[in-house]
PDB file of N, CA and C in Angstrom:
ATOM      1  N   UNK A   1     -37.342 -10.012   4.392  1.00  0.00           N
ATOM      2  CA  UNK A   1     -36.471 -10.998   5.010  1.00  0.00           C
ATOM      3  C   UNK A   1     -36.330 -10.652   6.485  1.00  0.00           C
ATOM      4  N   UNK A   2     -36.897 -11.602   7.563  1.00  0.00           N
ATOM      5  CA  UNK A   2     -37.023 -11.374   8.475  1.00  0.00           C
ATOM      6  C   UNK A   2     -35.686 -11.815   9.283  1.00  0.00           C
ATOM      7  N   UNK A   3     -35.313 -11.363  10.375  1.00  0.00           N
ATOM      8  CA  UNK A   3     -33.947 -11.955  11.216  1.00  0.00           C
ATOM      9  C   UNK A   3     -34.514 -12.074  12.639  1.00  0.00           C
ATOM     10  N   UNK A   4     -33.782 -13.088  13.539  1.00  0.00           N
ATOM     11  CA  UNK A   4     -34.362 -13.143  14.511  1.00  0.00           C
ATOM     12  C   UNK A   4     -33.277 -12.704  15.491  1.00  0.00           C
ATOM     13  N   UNK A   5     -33.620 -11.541  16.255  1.00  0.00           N
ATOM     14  CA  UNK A   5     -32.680 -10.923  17.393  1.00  0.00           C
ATOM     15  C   UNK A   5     -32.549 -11.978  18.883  1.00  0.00           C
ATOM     16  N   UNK A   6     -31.576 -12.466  19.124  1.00  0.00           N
ATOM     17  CA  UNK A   6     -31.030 -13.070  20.388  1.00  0.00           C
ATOM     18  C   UNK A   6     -29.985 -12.390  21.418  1.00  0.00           C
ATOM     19  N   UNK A   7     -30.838 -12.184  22.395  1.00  0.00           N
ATOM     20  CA  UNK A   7     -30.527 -11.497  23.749  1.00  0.00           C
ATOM     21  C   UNK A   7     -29.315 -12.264  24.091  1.00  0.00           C
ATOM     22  N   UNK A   8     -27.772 -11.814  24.993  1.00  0.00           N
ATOM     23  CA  UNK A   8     -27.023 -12.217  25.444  1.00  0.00           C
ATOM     24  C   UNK A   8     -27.643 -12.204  27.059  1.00  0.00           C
ATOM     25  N   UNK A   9     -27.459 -12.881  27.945  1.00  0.00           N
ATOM     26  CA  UNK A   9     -28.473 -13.016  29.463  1.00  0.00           C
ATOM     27  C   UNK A   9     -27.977 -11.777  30.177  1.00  0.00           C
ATOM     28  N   UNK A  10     -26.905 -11.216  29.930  1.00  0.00           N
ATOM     29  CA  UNK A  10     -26.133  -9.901  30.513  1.00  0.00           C
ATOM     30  C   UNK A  10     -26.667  -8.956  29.696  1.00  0.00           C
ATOM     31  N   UNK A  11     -27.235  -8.998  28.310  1.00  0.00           N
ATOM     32  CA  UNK A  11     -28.199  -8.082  27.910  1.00  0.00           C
ATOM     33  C   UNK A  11     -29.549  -7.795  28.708  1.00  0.00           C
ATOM     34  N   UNK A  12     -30.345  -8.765  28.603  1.00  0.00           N
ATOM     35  CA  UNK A  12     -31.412  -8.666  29.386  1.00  0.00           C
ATOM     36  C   UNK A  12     -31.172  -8.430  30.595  1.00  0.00           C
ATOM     37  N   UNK A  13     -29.867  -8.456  31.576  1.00  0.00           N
ATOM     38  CA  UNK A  13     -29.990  -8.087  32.832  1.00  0.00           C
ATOM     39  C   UNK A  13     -29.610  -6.957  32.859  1.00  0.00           C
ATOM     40  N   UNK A  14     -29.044  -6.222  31.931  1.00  0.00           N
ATOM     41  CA  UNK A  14     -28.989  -5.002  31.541  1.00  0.00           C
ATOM     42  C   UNK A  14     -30.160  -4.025  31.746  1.00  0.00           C
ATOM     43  N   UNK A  15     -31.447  -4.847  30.829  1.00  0.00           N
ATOM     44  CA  UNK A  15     -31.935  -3.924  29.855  1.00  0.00           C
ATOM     45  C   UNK A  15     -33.366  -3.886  31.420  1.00  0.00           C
ATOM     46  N   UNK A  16     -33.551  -4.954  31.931  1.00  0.00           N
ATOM     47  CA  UNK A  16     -34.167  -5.252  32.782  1.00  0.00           C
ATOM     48  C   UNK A  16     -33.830  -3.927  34.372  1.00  0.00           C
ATOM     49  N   UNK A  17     -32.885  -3.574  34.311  1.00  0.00           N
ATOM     50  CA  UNK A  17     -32.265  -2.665  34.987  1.00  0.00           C
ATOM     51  C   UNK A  17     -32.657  -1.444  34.600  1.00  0.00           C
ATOM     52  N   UNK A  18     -32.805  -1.392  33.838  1.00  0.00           N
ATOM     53  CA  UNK A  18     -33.460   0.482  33.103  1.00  0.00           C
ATOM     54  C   UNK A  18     -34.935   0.563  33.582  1.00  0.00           C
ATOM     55  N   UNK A  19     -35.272   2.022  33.438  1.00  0.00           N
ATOM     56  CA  UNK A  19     -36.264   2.654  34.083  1.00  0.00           C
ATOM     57  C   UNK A  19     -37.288   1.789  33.149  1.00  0.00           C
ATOM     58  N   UNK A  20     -38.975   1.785  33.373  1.00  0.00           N
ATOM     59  CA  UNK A  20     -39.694   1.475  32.547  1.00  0.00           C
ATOM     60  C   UNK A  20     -39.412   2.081  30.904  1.00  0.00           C
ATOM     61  N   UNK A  21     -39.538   2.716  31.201  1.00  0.00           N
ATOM     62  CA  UNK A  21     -39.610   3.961  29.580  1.00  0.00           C
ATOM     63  C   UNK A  21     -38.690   3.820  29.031  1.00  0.00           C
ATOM     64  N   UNK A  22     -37.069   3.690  29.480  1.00  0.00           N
ATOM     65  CA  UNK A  22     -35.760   3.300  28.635  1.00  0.00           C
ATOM     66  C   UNK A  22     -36.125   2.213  27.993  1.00  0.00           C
ATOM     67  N   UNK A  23     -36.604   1.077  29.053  1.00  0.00           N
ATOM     68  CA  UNK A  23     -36.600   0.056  28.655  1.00  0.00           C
ATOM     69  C   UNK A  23     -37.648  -0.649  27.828  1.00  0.00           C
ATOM     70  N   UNK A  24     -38.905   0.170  27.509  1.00  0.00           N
ATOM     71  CA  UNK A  24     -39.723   0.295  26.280  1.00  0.00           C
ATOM     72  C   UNK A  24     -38.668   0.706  24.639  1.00  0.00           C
ATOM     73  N   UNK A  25     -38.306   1.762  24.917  1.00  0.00           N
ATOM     74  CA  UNK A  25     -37.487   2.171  24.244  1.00  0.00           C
ATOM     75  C   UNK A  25     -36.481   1.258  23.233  1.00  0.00           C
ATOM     76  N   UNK A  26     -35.575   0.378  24.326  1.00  0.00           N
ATOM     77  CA  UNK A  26     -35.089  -0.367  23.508  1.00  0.00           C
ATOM     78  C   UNK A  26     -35.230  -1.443  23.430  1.00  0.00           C
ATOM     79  N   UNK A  27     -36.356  -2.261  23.773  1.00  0.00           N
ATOM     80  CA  UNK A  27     -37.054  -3.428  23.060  1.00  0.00           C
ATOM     81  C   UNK A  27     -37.780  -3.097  21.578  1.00  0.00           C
ATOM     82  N   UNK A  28     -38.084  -1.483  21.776  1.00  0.00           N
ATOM     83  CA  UNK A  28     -38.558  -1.196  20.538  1.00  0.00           C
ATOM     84  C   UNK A  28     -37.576  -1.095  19.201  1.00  0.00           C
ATOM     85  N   UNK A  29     -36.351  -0.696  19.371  1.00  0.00           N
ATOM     86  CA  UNK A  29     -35.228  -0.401  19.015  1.00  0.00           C
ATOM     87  C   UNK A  29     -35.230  -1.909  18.056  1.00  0.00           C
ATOM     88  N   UNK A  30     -35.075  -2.436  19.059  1.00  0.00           N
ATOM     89  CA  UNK A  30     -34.080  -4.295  18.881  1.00  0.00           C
ATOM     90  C   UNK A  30     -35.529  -4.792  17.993  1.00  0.00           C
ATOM     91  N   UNK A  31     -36.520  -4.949  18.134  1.00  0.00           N
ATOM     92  CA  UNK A  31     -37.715  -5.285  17.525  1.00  0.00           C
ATOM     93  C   UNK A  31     -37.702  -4.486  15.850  1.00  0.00           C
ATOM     94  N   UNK A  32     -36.768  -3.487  16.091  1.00  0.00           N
ATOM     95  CA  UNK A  32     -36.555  -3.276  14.577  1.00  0.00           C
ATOM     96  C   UNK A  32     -35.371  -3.461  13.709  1.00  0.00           C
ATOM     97  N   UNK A  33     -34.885  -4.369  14.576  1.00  0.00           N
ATOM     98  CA  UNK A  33     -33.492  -4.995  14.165  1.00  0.00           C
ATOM     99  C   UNK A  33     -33.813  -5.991  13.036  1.00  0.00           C
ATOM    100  N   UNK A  34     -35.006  -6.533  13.123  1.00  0.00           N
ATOM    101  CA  UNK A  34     -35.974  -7.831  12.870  1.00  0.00           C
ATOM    102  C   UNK A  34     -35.683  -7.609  11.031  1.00  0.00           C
ATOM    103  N   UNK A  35     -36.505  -6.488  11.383  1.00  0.00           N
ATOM    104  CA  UNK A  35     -36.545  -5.792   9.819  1.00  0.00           C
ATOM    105  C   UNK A  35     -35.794  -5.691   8.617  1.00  0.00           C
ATOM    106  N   UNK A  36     -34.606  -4.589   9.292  1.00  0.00           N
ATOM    107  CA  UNK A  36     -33.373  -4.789   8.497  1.00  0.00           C
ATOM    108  C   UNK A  36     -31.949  -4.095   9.362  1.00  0.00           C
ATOM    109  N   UNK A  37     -30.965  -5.260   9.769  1.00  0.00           N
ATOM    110  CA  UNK A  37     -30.019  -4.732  10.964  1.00  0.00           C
ATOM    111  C   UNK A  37     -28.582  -4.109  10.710  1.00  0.00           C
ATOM    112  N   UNK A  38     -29.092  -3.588   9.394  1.00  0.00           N
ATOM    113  CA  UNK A  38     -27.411  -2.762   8.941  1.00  0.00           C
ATOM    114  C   UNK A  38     -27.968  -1.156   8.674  1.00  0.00           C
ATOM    115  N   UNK A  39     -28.879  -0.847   7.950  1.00  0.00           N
ATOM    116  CA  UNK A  39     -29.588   0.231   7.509  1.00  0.00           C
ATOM    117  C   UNK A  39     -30.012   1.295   8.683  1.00  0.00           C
ATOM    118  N   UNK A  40     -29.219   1.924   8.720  1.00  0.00           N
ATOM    119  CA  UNK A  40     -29.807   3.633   9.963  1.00  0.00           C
ATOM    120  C   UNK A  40     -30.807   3.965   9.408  1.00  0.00           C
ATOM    121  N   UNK A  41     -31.949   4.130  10.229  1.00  0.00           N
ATOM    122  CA  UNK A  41     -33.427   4.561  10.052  1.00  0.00           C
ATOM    123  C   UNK A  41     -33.923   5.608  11.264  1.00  0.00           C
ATOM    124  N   UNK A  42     -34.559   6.358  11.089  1.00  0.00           N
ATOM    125  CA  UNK A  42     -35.008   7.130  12.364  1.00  0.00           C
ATOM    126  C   UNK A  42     -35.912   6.001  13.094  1.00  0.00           C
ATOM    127  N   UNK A  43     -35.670   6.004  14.287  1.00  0.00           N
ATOM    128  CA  UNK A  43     -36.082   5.232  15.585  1.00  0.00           C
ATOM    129  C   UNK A  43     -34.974   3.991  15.593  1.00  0.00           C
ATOM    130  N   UNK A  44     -33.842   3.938  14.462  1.00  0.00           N
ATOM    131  CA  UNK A  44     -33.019   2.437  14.401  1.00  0.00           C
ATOM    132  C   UNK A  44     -31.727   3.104  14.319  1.00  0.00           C
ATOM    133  N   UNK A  45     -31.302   4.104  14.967  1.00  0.00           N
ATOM    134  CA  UNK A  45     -29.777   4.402  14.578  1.00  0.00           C
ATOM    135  C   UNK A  45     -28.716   3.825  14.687  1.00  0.00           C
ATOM    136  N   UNK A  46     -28.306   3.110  13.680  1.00  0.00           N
ATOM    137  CA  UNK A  46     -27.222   1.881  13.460  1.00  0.00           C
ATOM    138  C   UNK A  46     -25.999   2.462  12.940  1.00  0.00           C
ATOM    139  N   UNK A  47     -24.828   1.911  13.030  1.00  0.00           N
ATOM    140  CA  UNK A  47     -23.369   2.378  12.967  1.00  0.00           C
ATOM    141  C   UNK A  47     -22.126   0.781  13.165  1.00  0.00           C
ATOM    142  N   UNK A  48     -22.243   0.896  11.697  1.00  0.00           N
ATOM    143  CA  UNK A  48     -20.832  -0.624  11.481  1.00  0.00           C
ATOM    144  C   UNK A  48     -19.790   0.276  12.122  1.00  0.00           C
ATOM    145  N   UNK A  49     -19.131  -1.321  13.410  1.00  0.00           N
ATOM    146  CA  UNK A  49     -18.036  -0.997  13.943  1.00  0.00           C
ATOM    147  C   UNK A  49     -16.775  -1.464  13.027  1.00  0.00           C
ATOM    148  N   UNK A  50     -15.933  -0.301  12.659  1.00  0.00           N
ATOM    149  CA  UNK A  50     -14.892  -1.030  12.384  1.00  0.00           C
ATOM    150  C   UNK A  50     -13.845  -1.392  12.878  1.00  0.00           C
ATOM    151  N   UNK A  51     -12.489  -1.840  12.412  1.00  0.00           N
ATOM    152  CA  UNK A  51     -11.539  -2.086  13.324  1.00  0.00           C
ATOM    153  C   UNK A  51     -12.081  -3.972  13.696  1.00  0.00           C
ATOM    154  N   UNK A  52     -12.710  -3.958  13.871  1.00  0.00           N
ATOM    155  CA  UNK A  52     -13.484  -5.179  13.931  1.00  0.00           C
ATOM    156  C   UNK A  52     -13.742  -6.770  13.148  1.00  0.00           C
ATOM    157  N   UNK A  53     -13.728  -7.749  13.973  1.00  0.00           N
ATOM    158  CA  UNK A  53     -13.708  -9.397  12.689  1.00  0.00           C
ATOM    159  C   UNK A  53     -15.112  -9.626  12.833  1.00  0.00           C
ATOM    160  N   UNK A  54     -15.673  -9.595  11.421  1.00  0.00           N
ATOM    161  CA  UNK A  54     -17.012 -10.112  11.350  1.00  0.00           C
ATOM    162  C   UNK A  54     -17.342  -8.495  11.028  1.00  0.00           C
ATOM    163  N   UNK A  55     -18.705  -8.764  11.247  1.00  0.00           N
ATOM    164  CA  UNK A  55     -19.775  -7.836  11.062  1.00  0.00           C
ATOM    165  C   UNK A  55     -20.393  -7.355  12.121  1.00  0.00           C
ATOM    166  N   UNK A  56     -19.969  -6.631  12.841  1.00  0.00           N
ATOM    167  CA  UNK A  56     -20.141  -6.185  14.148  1.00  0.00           C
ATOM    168  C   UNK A  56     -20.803  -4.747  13.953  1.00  0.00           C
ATOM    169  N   UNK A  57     -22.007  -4.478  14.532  1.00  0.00           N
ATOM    170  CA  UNK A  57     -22.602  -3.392  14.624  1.00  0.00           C
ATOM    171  C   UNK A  57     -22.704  -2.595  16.108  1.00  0.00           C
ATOM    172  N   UNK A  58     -23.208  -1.527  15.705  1.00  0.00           N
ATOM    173  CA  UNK A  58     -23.691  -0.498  17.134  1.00  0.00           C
ATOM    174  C   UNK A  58     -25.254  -0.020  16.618  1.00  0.00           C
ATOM    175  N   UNK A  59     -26.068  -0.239  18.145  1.00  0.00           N
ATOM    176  CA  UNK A  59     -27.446   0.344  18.014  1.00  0.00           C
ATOM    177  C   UNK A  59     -27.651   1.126  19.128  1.00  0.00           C
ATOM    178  N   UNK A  60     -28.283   2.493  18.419  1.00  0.00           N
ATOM    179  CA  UNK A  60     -27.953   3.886  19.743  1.00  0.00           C
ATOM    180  C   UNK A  60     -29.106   3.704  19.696  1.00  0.00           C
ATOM    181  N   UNK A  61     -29.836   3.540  20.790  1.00  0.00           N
ATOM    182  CA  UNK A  61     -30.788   4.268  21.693  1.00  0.00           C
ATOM    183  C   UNK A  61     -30.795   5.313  22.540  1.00  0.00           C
ATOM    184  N   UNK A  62     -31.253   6.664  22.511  1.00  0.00           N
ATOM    185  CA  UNK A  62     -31.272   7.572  23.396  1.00  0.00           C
ATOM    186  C   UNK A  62     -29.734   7.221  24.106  1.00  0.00           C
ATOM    187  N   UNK A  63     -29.405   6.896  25.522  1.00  0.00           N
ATOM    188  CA  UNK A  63     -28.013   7.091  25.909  1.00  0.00           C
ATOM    189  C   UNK A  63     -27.235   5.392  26.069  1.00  0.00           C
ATOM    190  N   UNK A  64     -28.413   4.831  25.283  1.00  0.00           N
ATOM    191  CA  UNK A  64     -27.693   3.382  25.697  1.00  0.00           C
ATOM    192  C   UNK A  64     -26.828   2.924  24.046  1.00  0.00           C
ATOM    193  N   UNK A  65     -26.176   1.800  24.172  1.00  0.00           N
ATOM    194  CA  UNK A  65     -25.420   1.607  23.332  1.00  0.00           C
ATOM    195  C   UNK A  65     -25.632  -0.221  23.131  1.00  0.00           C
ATOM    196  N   UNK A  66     -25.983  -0.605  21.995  1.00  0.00           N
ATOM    197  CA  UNK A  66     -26.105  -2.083  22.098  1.00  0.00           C
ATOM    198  C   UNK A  66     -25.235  -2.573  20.960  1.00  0.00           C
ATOM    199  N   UNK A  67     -24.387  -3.757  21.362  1.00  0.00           N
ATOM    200  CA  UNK A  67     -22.906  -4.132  20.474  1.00  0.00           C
ATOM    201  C   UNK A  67     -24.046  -5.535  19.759  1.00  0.00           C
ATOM    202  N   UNK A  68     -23.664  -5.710  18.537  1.00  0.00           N
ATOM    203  CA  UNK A  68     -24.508  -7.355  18.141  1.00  0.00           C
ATOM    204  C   UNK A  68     -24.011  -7.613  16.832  1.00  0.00           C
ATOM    205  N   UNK A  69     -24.055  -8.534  16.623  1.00  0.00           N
ATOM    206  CA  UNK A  69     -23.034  -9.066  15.326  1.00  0.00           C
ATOM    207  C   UNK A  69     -24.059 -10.226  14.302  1.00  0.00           C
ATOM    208  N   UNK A  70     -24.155  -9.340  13.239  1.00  0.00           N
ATOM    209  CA  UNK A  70     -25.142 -10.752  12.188  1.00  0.00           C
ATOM    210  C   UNK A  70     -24.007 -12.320  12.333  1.00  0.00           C
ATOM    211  N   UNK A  71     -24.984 -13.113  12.214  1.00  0.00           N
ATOM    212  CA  UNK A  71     -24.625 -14.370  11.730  1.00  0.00           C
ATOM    213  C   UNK A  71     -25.490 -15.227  10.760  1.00  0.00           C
ATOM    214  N   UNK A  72     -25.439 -15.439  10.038  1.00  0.00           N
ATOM    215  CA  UNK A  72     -26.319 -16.334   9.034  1.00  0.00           C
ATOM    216  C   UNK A  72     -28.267 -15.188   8.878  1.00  0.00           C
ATOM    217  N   UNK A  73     -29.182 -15.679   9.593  1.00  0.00           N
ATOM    218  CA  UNK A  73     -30.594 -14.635   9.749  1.00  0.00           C
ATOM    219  C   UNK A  73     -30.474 -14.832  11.099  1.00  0.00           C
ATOM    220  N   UNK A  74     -29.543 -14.510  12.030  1.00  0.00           N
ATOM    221  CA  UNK A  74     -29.635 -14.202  13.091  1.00  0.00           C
ATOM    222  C   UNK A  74     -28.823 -12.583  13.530  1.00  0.00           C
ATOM    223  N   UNK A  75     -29.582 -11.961  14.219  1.00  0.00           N
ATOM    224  CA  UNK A  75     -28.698 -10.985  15.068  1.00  0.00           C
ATOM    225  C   UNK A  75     -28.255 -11.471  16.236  1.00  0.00           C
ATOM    226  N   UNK A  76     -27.085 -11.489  16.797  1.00  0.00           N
ATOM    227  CA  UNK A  76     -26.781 -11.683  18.042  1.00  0.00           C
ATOM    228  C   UNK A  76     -26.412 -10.203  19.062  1.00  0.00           C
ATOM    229  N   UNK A  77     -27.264 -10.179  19.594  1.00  0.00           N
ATOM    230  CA  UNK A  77     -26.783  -8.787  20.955  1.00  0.00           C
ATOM    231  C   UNK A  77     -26.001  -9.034  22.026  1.00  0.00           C
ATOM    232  N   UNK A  78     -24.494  -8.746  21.519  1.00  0.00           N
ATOM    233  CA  UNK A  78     -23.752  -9.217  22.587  1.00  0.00           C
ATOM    234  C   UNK A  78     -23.383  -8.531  23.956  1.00  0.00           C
ATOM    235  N   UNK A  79     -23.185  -6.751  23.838  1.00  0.00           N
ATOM    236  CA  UNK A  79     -23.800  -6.003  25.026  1.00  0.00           C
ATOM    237  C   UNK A  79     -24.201  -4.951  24.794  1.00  0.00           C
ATOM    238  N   UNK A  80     -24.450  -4.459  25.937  1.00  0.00           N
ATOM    239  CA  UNK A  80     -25.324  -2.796  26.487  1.00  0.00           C
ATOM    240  C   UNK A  80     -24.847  -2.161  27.454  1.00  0.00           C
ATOM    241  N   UNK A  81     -24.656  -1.158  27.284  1.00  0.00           N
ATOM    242  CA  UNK A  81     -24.003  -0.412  28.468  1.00  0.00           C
ATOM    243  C   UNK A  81     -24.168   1.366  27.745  1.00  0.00           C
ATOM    244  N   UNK A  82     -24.195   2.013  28.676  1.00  0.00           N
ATOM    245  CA  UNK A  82     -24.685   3.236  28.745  1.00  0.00           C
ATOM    246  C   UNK A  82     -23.963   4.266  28.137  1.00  0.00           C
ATOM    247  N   UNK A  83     -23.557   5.194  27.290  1.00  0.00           N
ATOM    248  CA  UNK A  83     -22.938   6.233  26.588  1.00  0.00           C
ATOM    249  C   UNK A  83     -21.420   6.229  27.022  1.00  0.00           C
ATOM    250  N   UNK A  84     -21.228   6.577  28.119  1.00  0.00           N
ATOM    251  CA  UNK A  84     -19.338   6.783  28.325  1.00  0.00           C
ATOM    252  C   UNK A  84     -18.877   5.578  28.976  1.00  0.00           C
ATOM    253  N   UNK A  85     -19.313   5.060  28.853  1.00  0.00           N
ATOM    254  CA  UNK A  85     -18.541   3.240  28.949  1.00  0.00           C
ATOM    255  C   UNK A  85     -17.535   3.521  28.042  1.00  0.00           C
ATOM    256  N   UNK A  86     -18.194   3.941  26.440  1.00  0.00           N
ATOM    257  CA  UNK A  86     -16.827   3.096  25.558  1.00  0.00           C
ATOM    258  C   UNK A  86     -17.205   2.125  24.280  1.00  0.00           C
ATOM    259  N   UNK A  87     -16.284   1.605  23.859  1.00  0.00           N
ATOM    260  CA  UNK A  87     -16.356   0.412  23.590  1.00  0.00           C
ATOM    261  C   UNK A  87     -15.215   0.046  23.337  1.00  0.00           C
TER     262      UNK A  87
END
């Protein structure tokens, strides 16, 4: 069961901002969101936020952090921002 990942435009201007190699990194990441977007896998380290309405996840890449929330077979990536931001 495939899902289709959708960039927020402040994602991509995000992700567009990272060095080449980060930014290999986590297109590769999000490209395995496709697959299956709740399940922690090595190269997919995933983490349900709680506290949270809906189904709101976290995807760690090396020092980046990406927020995205299932809806129906969609992922939505709502942001990115770098390790001590927060959330």
């Amino acid at each position: 069961m495939s899902r289709k990942v959708l960039l927020h435009p402040d994602v991509i201007k995000y992700l567009d901002s990272l060095e080449e190699k980060e930014r290999a990194r986590c297109y590769a990441s999000l490209k395995r969101l496709e697959e299956d977007p709740i399940t922690s896998r090595p190269g997919c380290d995933i983490k349900k936020l709680h506290g949270k309405r809906g189904p709101i996840y976290r995807l760690r890449v090396g020092e980046h952090r990406l927020i995205y929330l299932l809806s129906g077979q969609e992922a939505l990536v709502q942001d990115a921002f770098r390790r001590g931001r927060g959330y």
